[in-house]
N, C-alpha and C. Protein backbone atom coordinates (compact mmCIF):
# COMPACT_ATOMS: atom_id res chain seq x y z
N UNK A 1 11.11 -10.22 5.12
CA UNK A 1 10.04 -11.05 4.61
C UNK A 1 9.32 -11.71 5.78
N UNK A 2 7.91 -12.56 5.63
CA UNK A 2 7.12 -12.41 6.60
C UNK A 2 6.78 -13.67 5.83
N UNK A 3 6.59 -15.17 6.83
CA UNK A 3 5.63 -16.29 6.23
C UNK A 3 4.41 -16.39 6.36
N UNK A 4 3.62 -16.35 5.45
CA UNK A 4 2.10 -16.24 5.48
C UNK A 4 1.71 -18.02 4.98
N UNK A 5 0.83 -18.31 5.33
CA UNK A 5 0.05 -19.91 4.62
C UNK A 5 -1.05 -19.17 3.90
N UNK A 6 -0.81 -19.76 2.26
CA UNK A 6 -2.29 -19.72 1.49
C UNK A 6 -3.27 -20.75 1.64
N UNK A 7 -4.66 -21.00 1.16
CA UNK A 7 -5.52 -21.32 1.99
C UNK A 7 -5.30 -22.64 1.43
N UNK A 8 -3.92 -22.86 0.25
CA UNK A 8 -4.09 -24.15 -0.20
C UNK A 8 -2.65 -25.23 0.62
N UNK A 9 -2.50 -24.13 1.87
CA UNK A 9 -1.66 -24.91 3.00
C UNK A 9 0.01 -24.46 2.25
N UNK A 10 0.25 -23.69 1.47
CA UNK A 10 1.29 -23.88 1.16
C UNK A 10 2.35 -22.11 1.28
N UNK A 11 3.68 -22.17 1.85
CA UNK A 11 3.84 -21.02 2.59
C UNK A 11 4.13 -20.39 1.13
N UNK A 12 4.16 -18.97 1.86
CA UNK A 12 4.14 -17.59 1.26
C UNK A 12 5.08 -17.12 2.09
N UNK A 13 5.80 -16.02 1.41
CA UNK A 13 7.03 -14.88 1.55
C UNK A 13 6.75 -14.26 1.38
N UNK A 14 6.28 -13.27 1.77
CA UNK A 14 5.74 -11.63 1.71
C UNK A 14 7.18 -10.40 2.39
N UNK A 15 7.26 -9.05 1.56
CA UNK A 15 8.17 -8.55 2.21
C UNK A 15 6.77 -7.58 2.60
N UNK A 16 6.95 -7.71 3.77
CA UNK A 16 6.37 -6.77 4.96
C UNK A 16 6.44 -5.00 4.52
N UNK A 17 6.87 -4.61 3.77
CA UNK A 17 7.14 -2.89 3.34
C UNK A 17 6.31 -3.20 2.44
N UNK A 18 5.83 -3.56 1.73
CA UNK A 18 4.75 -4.03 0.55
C UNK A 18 3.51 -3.91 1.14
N UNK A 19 3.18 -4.51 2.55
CA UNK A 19 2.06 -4.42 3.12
C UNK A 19 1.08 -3.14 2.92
N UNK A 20 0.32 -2.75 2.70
CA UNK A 20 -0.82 -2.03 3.09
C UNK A 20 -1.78 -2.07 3.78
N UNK A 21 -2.53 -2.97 3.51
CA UNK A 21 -3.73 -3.13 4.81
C UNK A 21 -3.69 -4.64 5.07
N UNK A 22 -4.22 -5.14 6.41
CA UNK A 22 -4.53 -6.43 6.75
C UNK A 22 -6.27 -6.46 7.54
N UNK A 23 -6.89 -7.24 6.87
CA UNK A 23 -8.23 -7.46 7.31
C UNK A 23 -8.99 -8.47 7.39
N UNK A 24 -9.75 -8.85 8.62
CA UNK A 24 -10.27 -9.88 9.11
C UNK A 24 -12.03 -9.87 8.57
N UNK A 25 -12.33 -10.86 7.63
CA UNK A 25 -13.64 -10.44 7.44
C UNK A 25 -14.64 -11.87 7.09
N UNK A 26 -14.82 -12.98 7.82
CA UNK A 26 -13.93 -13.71 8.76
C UNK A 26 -12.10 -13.90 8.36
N UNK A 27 -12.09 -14.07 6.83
CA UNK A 27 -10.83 -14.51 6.15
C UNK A 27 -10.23 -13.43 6.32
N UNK A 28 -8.89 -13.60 6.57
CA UNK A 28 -7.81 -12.54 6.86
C UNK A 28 -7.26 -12.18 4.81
N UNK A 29 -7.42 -11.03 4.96
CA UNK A 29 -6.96 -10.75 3.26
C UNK A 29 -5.90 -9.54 3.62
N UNK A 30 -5.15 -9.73 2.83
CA UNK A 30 -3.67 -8.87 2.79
C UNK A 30 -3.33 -8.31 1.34
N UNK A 31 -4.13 -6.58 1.72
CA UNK A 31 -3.40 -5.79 0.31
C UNK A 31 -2.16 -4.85 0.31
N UNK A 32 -1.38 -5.85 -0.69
CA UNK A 32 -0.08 -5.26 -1.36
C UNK A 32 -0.18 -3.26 -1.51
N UNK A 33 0.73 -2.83 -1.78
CA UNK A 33 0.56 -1.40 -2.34
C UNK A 33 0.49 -1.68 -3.60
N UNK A 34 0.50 -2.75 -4.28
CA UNK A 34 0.72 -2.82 -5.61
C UNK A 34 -1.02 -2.78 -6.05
N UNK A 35 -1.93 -3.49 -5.28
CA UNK A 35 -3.46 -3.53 -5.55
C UNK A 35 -3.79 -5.02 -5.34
N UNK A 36 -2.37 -5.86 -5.38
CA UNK A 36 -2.59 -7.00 -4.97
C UNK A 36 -3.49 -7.42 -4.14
N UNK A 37 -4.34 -8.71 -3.92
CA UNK A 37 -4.83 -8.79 -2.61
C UNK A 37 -4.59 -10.67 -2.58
N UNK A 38 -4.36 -11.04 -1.79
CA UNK A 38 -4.27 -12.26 -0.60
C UNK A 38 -5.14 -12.48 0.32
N UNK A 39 -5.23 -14.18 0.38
CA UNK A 39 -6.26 -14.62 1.49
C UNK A 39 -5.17 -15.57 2.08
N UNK A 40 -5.04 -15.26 3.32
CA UNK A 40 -4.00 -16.25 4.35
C UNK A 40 -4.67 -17.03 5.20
N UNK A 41 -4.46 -17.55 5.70
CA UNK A 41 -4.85 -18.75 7.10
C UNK A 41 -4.70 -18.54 8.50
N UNK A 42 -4.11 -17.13 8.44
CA UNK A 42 -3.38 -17.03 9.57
C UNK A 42 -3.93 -15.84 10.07
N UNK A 43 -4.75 -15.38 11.28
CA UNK A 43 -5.95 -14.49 11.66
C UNK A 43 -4.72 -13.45 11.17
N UNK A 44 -5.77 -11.79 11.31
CA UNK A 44 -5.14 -10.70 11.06
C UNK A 44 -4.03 -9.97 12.36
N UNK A 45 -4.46 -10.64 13.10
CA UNK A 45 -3.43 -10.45 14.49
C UNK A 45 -2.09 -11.08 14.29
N UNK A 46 -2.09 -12.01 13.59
CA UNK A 46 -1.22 -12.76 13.89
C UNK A 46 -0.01 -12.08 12.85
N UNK A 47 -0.96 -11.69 11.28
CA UNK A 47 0.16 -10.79 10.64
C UNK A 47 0.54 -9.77 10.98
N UNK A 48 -0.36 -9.15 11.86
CA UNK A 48 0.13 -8.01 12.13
C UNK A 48 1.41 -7.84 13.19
N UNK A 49 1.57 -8.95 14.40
CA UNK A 49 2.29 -9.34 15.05
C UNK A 49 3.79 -10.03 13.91
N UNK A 50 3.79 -10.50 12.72
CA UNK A 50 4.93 -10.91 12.71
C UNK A 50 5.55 -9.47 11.80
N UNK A 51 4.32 -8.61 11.01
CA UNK A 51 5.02 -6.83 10.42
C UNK A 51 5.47 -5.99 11.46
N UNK A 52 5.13 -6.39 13.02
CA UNK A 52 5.76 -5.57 13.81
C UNK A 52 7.09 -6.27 14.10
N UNK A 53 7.19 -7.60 14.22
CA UNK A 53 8.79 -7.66 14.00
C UNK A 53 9.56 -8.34 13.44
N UNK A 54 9.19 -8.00 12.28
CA UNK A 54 10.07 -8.22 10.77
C UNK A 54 10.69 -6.29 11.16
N UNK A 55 9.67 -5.43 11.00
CA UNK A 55 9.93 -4.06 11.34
C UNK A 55 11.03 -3.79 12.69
N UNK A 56 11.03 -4.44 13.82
CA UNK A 56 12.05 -4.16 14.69
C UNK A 56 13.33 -5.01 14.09
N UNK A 57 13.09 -6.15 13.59
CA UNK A 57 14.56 -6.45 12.84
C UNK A 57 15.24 -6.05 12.23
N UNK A 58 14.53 -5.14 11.80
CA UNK A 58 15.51 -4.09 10.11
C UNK A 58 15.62 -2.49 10.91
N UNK A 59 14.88 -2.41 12.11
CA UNK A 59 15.08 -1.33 12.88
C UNK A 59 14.09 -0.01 12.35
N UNK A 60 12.77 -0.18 11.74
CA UNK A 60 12.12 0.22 11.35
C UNK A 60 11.48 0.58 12.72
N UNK A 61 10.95 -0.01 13.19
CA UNK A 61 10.11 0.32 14.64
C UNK A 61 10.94 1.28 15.82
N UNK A 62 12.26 1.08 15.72
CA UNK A 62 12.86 2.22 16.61
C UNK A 62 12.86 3.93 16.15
N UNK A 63 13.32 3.14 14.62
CA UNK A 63 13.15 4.86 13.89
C UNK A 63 12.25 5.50 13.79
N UNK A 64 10.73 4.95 13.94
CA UNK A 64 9.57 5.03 13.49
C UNK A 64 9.18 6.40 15.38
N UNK A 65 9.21 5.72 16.31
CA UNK A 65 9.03 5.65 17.51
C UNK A 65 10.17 7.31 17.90
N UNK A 66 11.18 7.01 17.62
CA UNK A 66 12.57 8.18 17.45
C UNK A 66 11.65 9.65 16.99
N UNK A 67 11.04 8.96 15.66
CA UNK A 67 10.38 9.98 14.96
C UNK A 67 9.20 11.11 15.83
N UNK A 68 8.40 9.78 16.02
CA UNK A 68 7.06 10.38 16.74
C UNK A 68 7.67 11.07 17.93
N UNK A 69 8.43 10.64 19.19
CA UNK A 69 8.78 11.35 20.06
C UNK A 69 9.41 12.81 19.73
N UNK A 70 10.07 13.09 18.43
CA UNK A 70 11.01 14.06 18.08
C UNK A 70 9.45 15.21 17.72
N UNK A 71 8.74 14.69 17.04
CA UNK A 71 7.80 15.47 16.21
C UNK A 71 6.91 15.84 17.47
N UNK A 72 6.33 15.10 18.51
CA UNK A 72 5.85 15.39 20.04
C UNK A 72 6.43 16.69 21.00
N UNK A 73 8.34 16.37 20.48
CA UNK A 73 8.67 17.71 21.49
C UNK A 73 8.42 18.78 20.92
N UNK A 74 8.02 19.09 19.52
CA UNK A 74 8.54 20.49 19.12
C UNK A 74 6.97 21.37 19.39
């Protein structure tokens, strides 16, 4: 899970595998795979920086990386 602020100052729990897109337009909005969409407080860099490591905590980013190099040698 990932803490996001809604714009009414109050935190959010997001699980990060849910994510789909994050976009800055000035307001940072965050769509779910579900169709959901969210407006956070917190620029789009900044979520994107805490889905990259929520992802190395659960070891998503090594496997991910494992992958691409494996699929590179063949």
């Amino acid at each position: 899970m990932i803490a996001v602020t809604k714009l009414n100052g109050e935190s959010l729990f997001l699980n990060a595998l849910l994510i789909e897109t994050v976009e800055e337009t000035p307001d940072t909005y965050i769509t779910l795979i579900t169709g959901k969409r969210l407006i956070v407080l917190e620029k789009a860099e900044e979520v994107i920086d805490k889905i990259k490591e929520y992802n190395r905590g659960i070891g998503i980013h090594a496997a991910t990386i494992k992958l691409q190099q494996q699929t590179e040698d063949m």
